[in-house]
C-alpha atoms as a PDB file:
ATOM      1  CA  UNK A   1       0.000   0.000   0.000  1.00  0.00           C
ATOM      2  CA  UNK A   2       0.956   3.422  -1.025  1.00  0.00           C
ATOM      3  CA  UNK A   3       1.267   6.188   1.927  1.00  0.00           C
ATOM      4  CA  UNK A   4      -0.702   8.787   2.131  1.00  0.00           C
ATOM      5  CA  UNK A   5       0.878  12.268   0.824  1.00  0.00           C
ATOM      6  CA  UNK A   6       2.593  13.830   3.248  1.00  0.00           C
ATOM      7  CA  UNK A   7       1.205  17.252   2.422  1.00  0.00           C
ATOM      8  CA  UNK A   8      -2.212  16.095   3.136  1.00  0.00           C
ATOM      9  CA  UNK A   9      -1.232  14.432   7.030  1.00  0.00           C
ATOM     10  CA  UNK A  10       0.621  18.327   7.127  1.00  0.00           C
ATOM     11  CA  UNK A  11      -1.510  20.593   9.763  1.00  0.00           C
ATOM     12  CA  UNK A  12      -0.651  24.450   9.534  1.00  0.00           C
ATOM     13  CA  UNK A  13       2.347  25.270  10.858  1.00  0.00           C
ATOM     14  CA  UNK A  14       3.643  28.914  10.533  1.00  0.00           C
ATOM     15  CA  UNK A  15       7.240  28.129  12.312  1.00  0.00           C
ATOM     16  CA  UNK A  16       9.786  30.841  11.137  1.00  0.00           C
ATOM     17  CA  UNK A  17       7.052  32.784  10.131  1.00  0.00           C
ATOM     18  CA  UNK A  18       6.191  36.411  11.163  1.00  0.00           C
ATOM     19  CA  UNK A  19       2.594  37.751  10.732  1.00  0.00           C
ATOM     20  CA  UNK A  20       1.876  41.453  10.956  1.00  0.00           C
ATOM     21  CA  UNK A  21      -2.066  41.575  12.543  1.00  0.00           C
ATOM     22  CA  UNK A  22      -3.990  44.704  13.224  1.00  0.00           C
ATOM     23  CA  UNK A  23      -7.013  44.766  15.318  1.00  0.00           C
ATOM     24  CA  UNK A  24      -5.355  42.435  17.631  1.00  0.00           C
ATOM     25  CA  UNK A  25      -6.071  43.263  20.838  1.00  0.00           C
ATOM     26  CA  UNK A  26      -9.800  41.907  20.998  1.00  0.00           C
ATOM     27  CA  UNK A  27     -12.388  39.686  19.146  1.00  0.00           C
ATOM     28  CA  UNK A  28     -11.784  38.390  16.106  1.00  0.00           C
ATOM     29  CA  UNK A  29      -7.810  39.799  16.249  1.00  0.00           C
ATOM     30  CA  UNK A  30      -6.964  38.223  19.383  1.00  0.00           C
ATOM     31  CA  UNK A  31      -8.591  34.991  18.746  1.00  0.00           C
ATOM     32  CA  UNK A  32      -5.970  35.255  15.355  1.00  0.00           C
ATOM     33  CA  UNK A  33      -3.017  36.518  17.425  1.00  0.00           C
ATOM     34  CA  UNK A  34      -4.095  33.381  19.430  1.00  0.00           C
ATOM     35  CA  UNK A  35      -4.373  30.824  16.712  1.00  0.00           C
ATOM     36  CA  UNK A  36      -0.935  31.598  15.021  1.00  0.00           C
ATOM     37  CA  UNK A  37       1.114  31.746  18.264  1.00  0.00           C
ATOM     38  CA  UNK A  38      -0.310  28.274  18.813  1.00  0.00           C
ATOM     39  CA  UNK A  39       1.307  27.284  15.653  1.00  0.00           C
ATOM     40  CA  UNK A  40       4.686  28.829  15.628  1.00  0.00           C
ATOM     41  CA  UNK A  41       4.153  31.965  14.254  1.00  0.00           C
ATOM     42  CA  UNK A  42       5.975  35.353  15.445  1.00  0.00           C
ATOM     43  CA  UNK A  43       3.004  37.662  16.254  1.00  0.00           C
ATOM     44  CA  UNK A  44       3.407  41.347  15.675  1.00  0.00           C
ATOM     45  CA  UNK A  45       0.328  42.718  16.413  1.00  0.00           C
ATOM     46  CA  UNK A  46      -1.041  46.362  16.090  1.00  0.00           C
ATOM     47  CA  UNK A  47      -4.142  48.004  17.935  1.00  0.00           C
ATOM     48  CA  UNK A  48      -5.199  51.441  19.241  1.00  0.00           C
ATOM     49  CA  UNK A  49      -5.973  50.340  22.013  1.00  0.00           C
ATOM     50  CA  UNK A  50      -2.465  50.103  24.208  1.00  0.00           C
ATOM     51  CA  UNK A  51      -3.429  48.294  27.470  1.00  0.00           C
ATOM     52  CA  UNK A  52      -5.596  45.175  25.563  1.00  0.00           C
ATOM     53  CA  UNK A  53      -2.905  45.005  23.007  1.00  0.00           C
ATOM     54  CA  UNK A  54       0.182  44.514  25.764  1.00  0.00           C
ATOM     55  CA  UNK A  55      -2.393  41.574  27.368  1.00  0.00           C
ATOM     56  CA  UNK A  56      -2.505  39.946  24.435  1.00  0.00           C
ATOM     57  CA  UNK A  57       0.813  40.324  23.804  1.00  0.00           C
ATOM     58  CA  UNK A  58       2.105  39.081  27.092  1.00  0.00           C
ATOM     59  CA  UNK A  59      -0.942  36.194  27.144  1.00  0.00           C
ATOM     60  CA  UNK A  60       0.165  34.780  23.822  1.00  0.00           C
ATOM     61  CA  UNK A  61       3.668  35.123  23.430  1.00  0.00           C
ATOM     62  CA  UNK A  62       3.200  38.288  20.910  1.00  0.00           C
ATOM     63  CA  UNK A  63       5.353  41.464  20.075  1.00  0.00           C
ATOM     64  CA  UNK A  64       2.346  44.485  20.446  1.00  0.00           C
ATOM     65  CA  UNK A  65       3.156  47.823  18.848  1.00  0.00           C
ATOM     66  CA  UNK A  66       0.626  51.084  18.880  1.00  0.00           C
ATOM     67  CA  UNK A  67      -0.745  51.410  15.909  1.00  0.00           C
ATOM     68  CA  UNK A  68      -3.930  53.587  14.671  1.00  0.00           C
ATOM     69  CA  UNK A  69      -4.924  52.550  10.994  1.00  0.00           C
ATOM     70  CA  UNK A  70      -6.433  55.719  10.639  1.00  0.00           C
ATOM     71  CA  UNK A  71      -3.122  57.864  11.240  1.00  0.00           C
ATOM     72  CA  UNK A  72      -0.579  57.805   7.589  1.00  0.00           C
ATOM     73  CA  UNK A  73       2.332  58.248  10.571  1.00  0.00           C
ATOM     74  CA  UNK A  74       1.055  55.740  12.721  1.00  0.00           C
ATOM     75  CA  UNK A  75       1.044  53.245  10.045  1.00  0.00           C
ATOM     76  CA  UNK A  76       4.566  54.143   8.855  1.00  0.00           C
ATOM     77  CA  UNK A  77       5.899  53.650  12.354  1.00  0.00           C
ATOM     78  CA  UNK A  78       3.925  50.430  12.849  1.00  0.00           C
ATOM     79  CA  UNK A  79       5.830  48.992   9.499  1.00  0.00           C
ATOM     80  CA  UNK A  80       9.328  50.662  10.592  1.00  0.00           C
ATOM     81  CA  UNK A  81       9.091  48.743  14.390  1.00  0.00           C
ATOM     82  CA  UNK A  82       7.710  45.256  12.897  1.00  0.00           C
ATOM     83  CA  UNK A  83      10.509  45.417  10.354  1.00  0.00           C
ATOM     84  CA  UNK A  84      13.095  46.169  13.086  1.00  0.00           C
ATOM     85  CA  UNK A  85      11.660  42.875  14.577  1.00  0.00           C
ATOM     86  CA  UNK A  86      11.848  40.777  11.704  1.00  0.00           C
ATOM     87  CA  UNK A  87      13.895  41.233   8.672  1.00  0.00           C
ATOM     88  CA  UNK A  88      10.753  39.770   6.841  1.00  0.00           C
ATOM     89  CA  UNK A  89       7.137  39.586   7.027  1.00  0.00           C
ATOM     90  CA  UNK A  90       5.215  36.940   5.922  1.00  0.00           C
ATOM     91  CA  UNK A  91       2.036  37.593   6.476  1.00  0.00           C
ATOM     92  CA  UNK A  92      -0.454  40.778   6.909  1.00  0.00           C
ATOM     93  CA  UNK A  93      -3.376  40.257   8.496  1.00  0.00           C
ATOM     94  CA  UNK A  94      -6.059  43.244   8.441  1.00  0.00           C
ATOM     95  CA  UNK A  95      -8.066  42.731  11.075  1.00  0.00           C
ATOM     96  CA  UNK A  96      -9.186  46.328  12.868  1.00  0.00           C
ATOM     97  CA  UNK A  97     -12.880  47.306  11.510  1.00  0.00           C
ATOM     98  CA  UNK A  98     -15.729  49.730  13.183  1.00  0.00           C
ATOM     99  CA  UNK A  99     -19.006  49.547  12.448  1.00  0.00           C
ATOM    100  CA  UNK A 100     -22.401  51.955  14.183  1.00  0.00           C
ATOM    101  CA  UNK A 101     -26.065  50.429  13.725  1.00  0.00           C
ATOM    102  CA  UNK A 102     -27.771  53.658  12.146  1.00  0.00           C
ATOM    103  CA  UNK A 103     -30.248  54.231   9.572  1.00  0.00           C
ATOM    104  CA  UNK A 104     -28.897  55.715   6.841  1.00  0.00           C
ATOM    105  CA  UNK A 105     -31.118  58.923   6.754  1.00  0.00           C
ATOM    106  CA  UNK A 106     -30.637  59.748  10.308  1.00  0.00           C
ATOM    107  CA  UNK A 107     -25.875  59.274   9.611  1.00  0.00           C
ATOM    108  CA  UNK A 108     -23.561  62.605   9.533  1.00  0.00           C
ATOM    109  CA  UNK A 109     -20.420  62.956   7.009  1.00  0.00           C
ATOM    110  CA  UNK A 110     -18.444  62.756  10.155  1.00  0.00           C
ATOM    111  CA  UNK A 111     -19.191  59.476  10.686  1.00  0.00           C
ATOM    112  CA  UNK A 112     -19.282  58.461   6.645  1.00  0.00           C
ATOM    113  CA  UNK A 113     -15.439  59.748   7.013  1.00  0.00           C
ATOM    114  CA  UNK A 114     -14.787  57.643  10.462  1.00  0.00           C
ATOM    115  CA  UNK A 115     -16.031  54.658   8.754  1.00  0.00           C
ATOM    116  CA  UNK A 116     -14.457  54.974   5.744  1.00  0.00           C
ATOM    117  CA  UNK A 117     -10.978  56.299   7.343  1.00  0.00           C
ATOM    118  CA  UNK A 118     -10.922  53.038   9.184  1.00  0.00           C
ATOM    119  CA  UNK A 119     -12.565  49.836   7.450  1.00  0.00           C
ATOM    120  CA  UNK A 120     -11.527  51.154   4.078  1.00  0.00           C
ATOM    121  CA  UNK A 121      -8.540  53.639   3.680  1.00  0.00           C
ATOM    122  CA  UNK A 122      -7.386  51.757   6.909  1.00  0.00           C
ATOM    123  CA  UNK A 123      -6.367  48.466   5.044  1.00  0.00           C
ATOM    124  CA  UNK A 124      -5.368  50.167   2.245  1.00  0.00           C
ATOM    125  CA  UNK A 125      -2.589  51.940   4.314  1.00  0.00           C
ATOM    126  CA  UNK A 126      -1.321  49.113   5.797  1.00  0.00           C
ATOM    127  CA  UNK A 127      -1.404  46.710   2.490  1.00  0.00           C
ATOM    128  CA  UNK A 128       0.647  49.581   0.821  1.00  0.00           C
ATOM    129  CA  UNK A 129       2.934  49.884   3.845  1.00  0.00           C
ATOM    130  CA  UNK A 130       4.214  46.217   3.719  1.00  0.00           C
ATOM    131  CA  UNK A 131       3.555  45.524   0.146  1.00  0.00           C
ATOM    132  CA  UNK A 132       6.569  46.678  -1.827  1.00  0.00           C
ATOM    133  CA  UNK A 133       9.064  43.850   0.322  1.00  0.00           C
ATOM    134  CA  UNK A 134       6.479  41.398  -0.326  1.00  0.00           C
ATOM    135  CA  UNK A 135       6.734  42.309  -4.144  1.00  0.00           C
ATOM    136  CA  UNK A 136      10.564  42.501  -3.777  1.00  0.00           C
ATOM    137  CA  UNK A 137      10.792  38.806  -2.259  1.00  0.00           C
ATOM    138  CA  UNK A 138       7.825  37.949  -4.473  1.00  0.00           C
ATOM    139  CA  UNK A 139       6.572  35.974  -1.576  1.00  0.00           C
ATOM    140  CA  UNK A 140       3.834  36.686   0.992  1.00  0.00           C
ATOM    141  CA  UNK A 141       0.208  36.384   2.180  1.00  0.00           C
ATOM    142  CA  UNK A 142      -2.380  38.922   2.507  1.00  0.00           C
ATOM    143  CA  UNK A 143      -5.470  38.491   3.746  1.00  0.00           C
ATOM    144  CA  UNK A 144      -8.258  40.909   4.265  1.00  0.00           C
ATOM    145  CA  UNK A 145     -11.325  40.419   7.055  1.00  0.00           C
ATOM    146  CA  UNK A 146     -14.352  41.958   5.499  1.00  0.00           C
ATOM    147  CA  UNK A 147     -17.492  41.145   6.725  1.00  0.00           C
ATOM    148  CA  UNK A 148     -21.041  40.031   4.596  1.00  0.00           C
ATOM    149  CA  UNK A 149     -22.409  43.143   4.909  1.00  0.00           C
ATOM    150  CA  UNK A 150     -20.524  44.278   2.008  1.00  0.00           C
ATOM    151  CA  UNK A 151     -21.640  41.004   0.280  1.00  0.00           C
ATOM    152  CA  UNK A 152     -25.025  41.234   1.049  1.00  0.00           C
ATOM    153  CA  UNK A 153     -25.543  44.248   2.782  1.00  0.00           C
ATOM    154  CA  UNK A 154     -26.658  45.130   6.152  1.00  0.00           C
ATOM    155  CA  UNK A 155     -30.100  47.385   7.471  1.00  0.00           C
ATOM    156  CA  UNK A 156     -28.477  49.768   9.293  1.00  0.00           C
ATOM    157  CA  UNK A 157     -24.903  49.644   7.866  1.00  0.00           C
ATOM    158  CA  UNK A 158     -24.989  51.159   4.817  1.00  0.00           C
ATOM    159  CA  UNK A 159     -21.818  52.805   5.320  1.00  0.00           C
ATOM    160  CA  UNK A 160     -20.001  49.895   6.952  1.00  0.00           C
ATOM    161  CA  UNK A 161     -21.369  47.904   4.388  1.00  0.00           C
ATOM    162  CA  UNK A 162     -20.158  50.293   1.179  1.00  0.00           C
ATOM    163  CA  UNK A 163     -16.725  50.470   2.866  1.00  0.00           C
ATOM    164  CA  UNK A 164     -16.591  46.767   3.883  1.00  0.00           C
ATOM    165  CA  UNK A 165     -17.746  45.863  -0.432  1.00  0.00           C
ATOM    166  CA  UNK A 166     -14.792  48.195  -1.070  1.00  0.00           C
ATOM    167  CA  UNK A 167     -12.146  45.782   1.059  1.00  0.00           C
ATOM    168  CA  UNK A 168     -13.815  42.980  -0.889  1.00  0.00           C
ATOM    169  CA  UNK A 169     -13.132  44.639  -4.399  1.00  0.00           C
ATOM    170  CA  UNK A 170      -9.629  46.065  -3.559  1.00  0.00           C
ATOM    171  CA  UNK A 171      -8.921  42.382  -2.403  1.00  0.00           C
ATOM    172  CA  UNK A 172      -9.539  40.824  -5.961  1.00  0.00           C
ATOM    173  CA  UNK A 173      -8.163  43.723  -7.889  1.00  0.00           C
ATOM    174  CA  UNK A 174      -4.783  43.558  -5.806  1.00  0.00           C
ATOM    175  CA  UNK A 175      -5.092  39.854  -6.357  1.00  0.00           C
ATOM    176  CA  UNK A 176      -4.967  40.203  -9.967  1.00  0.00           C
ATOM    177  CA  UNK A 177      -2.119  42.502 -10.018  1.00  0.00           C
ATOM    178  CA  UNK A 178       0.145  40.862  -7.600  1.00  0.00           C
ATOM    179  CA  UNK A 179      -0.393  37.269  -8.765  1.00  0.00           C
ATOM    180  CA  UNK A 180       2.795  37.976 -11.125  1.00  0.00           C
ATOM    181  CA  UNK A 181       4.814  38.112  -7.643  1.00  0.00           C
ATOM    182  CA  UNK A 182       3.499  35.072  -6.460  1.00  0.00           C
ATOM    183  CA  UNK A 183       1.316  36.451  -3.711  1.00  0.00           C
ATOM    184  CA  UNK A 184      -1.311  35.545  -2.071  1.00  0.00           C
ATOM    185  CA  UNK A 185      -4.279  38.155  -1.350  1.00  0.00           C
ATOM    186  CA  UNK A 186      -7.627  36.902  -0.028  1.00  0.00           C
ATOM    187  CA  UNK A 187     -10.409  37.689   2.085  1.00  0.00           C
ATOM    188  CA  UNK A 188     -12.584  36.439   5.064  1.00  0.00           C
ATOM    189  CA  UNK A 189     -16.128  37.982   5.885  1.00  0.00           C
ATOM    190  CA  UNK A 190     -17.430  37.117   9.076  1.00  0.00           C
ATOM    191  CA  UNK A 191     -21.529  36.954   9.747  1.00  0.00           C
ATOM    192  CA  UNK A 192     -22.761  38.293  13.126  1.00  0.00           C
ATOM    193  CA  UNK A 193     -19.378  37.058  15.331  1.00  0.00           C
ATOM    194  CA  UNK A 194     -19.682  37.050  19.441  1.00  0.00           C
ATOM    195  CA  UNK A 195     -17.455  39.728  19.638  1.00  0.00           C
ATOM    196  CA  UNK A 196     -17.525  43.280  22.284  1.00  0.00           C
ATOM    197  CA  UNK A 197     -18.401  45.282  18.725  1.00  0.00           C
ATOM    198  CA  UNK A 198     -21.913  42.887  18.545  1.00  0.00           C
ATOM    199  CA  UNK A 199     -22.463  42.909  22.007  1.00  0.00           C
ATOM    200  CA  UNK A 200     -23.006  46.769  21.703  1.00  0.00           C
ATOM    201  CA  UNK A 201     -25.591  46.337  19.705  1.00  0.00           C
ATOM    202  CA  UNK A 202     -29.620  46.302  20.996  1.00  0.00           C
ATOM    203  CA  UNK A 203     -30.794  43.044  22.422  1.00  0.00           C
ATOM    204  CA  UNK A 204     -33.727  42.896  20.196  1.00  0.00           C
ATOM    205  CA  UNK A 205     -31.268  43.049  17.090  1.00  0.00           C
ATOM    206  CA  UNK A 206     -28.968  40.510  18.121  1.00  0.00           C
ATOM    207  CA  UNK A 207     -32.003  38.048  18.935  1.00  0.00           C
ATOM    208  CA  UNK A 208     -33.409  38.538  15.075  1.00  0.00           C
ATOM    209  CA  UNK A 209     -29.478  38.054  13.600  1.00  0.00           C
ATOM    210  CA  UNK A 210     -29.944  34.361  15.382  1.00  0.00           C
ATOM    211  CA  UNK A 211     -33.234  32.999  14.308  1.00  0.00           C
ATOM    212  CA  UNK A 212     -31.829  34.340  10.555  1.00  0.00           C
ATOM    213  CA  UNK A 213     -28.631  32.140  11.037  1.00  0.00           C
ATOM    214  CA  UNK A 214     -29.565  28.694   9.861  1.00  0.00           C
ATOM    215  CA  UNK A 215     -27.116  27.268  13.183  1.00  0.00           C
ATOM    216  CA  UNK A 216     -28.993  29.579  15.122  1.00  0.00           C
ATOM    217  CA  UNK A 217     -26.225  31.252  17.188  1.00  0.00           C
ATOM    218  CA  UNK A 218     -23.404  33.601  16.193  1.00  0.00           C
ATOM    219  CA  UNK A 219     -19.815  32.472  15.102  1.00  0.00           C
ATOM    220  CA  UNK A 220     -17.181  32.191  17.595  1.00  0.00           C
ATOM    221  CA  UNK A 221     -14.003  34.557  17.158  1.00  0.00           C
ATOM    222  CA  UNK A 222     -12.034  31.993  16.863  1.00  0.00           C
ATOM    223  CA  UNK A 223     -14.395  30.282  13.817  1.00  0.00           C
ATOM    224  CA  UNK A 224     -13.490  33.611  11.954  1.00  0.00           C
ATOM    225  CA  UNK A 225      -9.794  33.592  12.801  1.00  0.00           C
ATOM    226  CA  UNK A 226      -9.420  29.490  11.551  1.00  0.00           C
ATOM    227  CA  UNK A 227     -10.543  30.738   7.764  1.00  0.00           C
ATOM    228  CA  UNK A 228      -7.807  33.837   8.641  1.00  0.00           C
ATOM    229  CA  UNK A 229      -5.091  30.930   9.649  1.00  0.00           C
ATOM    230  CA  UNK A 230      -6.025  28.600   6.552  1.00  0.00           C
ATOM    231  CA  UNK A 231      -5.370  31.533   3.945  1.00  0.00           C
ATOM    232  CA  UNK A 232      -2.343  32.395   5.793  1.00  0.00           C
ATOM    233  CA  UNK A 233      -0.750  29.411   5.153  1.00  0.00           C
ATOM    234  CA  UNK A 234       0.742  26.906   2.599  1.00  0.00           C
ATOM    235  CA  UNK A 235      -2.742  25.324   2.386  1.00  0.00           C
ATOM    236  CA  UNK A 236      -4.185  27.782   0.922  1.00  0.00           C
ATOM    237  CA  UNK A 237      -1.085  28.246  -1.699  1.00  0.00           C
ATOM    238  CA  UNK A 238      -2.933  28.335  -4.703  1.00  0.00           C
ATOM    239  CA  UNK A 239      -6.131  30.610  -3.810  1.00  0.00           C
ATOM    240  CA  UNK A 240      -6.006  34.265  -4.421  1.00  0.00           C
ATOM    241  CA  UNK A 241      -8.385  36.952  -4.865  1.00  0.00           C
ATOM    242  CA  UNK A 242     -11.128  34.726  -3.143  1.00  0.00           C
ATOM    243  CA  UNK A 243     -13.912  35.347  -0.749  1.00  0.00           C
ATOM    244  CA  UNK A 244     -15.012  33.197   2.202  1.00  0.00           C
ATOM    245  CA  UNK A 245     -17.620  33.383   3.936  1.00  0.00           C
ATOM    246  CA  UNK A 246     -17.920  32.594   7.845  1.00  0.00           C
ATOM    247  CA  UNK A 247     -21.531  33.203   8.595  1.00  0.00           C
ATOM    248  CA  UNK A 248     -23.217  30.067   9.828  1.00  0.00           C
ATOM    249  CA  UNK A 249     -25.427  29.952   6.508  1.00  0.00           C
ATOM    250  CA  UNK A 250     -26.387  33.083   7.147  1.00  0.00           C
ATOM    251  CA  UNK A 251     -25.456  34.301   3.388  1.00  0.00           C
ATOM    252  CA  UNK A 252     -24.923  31.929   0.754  1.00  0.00           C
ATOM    253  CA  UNK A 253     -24.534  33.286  -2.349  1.00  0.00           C
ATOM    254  CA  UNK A 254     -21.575  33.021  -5.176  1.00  0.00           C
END
């Protein structure tokens, strides 16, 4: 009898690996900063928020540096430190999102530009921060957490949901134009996830999101992060520009 192919008895294992994550200090983030430290990875994570990011740093055997996705100098410092770390990065994970339930009508231009500033023009900071040595080695992973309200939009998230479509489209179109370099750039969009951002929401809402999900409760963070850690690594080595879903049935559409 034949053995089985090694590759396929492989689990993911990100040894000598470093992954850049933003948004790591809570939810979805940590539960990533928490999967790839399990598996060997060297966690630089970034957050705004300095006291959650040093836990999770400390808890999980991570490097944390301050980093505000909305700030062009913030993001330029973030690259300059995680470079000082590691000679190369391997991985960028773009994780930090903010979303407000309001009816369209009844939103400012203040908060069109918040939302925009950080769940759009965010990731695109931080892709174009670390993407030139990626391009350089012609080697790397990129991937993208959008949600499925810019899929299939979202009552009450309009904006959220227009910049959240725009990750989704920037993901394929940088996809397309860095497949030459051998990269990989793909995207996750979580349904309704138990995270502090959900919990914020009314009571009444959050009961309606769960009889809509055909498993009838919300994902875990750490359901999210596992499609994160499978296009992060060597599994996923032939998939770019792609879109998964993590929504409990919630959406299931091409």
């Amino acid at each position: 009898m034949r053995p089985p192919h090694t590759h396929i008895l492989n689990i993911m294992n990100f040894q000598g690996k470093t992954v850049v994550l933003t948004g790591g200090a809570s939810g979805i983030g940590l539960a990533a900063v928490e999967g790839f430290s399990a598996l060997g990875a060297k966690v630089i994570l970034g957050d705004i928020n300095v006291a959650a990011g040093e836990k999770a740093a400390n808890d999980f055997k991570a490097i944390f540096l301050p980093l505000d996705v909305t700030d062009p100098g913030s993001v330029t410092r973030f690259r300059d430190a995680a470079y000082a770390q590691s000679d190369n990065i391997d991985v960028v994970v773009n994780v930090a999102g903010w979303s407000k339930v309001e009816h369209f009508v009844n939103t400012t231009p203040d908060l069109w530009d918040k939302l925009i500033d950080l769940n759009y023009t965010g990731t695109l900071r931080v892709v174009h921060a670390f993407l030139p040595k990626m391009i350089a080695r012609a080697e790397g992973k990129i991937v993208n957490v959008a949600s499925d309200a810019g899929r299939a939009g979202s009552g009450g998230e309009a904006v959220y949901a227009g910049t959240k479509g725009g990750v989704i489209a920037f993901t394929k179109s940088l996809a397309r134009e860095t497949a030459r370099y051998k990269l990989n750039i793909n995207c996750v969009c979580p349904g309704p996830t138990d995270t502090p951002l959900l919990m914020s929401t009314p009571e009444k809402q959050r009961e309606a999101l769960i009889r809509a999900i055909p498993f009838r409760r919300f994902a875990k963070p750490s359901e999210v992060a596992d499609a994160i850690l499978f296009f992060a690594s060597e599994r996923a080595s032939y998939l770019t520009g792609q879109v998964l879903s993590v929504s409990g049935g919630l959406t299931m559409q091409d």
